[in-house]
Protein backbone atom coordinates (compact mmCIF):
# COMPACT_ATOMS: atom_id res chain seq x y z
CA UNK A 1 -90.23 57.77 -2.39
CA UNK A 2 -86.86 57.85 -0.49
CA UNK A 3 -84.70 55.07 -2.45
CA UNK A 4 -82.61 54.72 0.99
CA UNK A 5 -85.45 54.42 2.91
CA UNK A 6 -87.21 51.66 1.22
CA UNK A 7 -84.01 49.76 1.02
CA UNK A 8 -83.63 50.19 4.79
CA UNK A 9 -87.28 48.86 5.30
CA UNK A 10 -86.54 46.01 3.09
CA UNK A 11 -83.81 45.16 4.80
CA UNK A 12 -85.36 45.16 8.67
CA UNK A 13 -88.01 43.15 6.66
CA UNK A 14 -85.65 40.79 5.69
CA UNK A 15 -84.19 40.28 8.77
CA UNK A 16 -87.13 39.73 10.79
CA UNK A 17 -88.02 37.26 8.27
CA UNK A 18 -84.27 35.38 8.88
CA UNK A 19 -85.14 35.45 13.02
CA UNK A 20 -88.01 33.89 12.35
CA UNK A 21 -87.33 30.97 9.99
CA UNK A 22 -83.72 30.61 12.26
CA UNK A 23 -86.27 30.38 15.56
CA UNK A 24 -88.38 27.70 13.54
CA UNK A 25 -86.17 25.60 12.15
CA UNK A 26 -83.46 25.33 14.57
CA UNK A 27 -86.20 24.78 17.33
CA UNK A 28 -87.58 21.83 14.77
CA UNK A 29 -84.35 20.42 14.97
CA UNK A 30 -84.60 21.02 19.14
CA UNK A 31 -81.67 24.09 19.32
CA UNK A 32 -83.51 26.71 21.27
CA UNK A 33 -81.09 29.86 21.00
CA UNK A 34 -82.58 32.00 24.10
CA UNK A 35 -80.87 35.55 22.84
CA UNK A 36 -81.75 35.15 19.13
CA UNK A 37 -82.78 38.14 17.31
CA UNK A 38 -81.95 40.92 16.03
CA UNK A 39 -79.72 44.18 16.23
CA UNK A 40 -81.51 47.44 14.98
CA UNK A 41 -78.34 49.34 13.45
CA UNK A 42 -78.30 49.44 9.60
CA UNK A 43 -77.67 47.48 7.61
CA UNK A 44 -79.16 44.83 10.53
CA UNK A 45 -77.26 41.98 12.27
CA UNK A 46 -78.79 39.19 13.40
CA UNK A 47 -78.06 38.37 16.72
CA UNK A 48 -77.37 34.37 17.68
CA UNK A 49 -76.53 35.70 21.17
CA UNK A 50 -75.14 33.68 23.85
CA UNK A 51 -75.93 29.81 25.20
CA UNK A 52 -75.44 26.69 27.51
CA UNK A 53 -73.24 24.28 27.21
CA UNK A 54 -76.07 22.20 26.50
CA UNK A 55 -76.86 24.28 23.70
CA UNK A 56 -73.77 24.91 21.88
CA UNK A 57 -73.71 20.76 22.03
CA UNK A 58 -77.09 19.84 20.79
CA UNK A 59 -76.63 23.25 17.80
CA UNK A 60 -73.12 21.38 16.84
CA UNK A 61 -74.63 18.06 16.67
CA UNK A 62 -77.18 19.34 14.11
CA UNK A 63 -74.41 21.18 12.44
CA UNK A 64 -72.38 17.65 11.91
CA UNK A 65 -75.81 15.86 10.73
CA UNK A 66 -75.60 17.75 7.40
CA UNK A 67 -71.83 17.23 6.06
CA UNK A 68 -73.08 18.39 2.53
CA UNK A 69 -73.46 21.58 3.70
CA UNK A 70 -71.11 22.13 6.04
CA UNK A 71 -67.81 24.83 5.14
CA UNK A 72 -64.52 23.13 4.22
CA UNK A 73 -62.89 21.79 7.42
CA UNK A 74 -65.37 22.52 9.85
CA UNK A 75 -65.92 19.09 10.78
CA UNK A 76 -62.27 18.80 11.51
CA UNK A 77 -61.56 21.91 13.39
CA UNK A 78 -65.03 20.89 16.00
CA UNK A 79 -63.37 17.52 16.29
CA UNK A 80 -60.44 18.73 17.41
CA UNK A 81 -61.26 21.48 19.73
CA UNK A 82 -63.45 18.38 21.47
């Protein structure tokens, strides 16, 4: 077997995989991001695409409901760019 190949497959495996658990649990939490996927180059990119106002509001709201997890200073910089 081609080593490259199987770590290519792995990889779009992998990244389907992301898209889907993304799609699932940000639509649990009621974020709907309409463009989410995936880009087909190698190595892949996953693709959070463009949204509404409406969305980018409700994804940063669930973004500042989990402060444990959240980067240094990213609760900061969203506050002040409100």
């Amino acid at each position: 077997m081609d080593k490259a190949k199987d770590t290519e497959r792995e990889l779009d495996r992998e990244a389907g995989i992301l898209v889907n658990q993304l799609r699932i649990t940000l639509g649990s939490l009621g974020v709907k991001l309409p463009s989410l996927g995936r880009d087909f180059g190698m190595p892949p990119l996953i693709v959070l695409g463009n949204c509404n106002l409406a969305t980018a509001r409700a994804l940063l709201d669930v973004l500042r409901e989990v402060p444990e997890r959240r980067p240094a200073g990213l609760g900061a910089v969203a506050r002040a760019a409100e």
